[in-house]
C-alpha atoms as a PDB file:
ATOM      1  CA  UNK A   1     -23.914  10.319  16.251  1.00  0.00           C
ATOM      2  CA  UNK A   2     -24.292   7.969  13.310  1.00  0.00           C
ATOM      3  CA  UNK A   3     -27.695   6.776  14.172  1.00  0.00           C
ATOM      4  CA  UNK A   4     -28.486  10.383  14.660  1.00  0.00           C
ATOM      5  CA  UNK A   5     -27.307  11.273  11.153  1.00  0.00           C
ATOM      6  CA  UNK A   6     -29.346   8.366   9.809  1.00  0.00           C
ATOM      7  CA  UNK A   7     -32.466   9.985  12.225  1.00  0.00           C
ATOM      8  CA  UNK A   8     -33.000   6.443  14.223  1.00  0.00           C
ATOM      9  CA  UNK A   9     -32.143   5.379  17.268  1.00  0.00           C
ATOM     10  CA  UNK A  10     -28.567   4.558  19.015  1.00  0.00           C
ATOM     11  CA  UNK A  11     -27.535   0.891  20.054  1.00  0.00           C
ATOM     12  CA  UNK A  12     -24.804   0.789  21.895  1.00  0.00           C
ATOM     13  CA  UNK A  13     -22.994  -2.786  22.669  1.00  0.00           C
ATOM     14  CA  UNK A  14     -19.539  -3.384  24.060  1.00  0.00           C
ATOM     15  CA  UNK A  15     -18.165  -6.421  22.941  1.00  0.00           C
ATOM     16  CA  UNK A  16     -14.706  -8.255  22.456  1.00  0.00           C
ATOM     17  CA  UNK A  17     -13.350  -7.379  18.487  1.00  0.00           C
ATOM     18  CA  UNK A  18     -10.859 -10.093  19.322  1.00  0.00           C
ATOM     19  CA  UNK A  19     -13.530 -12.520  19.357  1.00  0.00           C
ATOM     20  CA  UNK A  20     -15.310 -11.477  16.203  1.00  0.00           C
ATOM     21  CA  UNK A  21     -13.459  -8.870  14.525  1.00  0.00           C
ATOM     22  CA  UNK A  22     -13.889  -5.230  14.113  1.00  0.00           C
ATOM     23  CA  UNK A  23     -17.339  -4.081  12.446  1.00  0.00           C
ATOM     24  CA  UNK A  24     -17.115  -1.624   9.566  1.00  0.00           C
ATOM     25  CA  UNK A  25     -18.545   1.672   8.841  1.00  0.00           C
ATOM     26  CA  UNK A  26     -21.464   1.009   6.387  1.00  0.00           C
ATOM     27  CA  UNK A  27     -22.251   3.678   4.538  1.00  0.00           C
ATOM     28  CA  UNK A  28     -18.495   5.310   3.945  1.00  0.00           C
ATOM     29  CA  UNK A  29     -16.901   3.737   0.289  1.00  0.00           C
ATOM     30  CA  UNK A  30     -13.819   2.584   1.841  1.00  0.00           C
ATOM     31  CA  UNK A  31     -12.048   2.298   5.020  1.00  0.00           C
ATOM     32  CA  UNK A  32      -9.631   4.426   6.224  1.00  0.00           C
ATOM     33  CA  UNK A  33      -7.456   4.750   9.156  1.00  0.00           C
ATOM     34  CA  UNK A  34      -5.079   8.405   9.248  1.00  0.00           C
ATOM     35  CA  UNK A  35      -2.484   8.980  12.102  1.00  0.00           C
ATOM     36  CA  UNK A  36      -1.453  12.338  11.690  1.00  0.00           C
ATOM     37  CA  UNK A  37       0.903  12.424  14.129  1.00  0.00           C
ATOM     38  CA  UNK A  38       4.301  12.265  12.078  1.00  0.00           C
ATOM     39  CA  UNK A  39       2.539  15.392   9.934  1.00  0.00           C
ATOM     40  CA  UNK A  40       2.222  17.199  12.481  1.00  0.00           C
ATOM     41  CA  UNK A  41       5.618  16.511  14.394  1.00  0.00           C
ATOM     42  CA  UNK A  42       7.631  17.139  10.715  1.00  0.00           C
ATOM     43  CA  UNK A  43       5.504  20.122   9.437  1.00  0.00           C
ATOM     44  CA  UNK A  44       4.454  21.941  12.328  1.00  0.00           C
ATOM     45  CA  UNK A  45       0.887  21.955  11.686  1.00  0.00           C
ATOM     46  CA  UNK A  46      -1.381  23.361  14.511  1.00  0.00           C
ATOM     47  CA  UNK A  47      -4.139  21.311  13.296  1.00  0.00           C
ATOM     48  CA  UNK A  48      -7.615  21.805  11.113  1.00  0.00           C
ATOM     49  CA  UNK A  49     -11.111  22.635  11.681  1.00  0.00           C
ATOM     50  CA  UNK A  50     -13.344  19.478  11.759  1.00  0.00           C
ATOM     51  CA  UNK A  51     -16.614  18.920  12.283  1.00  0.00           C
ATOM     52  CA  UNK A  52     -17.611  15.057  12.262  1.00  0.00           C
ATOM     53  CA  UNK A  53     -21.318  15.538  12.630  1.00  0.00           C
ATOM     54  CA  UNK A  54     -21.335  17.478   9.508  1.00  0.00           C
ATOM     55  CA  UNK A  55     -18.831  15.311   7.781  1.00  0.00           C
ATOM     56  CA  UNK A  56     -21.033  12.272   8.732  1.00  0.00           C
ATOM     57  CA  UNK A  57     -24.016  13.906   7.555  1.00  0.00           C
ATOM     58  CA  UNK A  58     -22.467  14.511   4.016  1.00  0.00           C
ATOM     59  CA  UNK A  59     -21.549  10.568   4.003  1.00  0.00           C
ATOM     60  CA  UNK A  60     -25.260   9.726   5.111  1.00  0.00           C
ATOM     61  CA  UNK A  61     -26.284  11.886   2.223  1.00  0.00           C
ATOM     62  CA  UNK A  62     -24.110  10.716  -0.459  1.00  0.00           C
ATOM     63  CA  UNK A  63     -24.571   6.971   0.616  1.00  0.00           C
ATOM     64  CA  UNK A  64     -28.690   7.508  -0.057  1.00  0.00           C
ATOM     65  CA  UNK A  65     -27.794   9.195  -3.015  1.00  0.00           C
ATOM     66  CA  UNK A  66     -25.859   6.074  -4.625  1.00  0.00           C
ATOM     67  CA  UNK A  67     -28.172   4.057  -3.809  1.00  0.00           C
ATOM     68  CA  UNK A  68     -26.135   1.273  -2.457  1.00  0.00           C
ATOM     69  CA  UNK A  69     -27.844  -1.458   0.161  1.00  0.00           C
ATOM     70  CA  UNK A  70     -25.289  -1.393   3.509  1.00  0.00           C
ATOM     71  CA  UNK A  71     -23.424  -4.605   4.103  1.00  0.00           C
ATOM     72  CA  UNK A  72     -24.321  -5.725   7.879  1.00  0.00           C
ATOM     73  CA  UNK A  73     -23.280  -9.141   7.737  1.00  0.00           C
ATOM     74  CA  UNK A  74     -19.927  -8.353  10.297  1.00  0.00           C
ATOM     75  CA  UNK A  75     -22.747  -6.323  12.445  1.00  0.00           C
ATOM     76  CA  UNK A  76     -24.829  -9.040  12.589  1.00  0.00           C
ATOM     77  CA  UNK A  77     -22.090 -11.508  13.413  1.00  0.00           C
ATOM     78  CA  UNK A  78     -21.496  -9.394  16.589  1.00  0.00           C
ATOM     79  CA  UNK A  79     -25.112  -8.810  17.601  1.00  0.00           C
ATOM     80  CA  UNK A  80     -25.152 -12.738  17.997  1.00  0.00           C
ATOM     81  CA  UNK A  81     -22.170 -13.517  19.800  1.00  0.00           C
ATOM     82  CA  UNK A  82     -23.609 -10.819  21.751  1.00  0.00           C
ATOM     83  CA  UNK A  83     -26.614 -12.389  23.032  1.00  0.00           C
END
């Protein structure tokens, strides 16, 4: 869906993150990890309306629109131990 967003074409690798980490998501400011779960369990919530295509899109956007160059040194560490 990413490389969609980005309008080029999808690699997809399976490798072992235990062997060279996790890879990050480039164009997104920060990372973040959420686990609703206690949320939902204390507050009762029945859950929102998402749409990650969309959301994606409007991080795609924003990213071109700062003008920042992606980091891709953790990719590229796991496209070699890859091959």
């Amino acid at each position: 869906m990413c490389a969609k967003v980005a309008g080029c074409e999808a690699e997809v690798y399976n490798y072992e993150s235990g062997e060279v980490g996790k890879g990050d998501f480039p164009f997104r400011e920060n990372n973040f990890h959420v686990v609703p779960s206690k949320s939902v369990e204390e507050l009762g919530w029945e859950g929102g309306e998402d749409n990650l295509e969309g959301d994606l899109k409007w991080y795609w956007e924003d990213f071109k629109k700062r003008g920042v160059k992606g980091k891709f040194d953790k990719d590229d560490e796991i496209m070699a131990a890859k091959a």
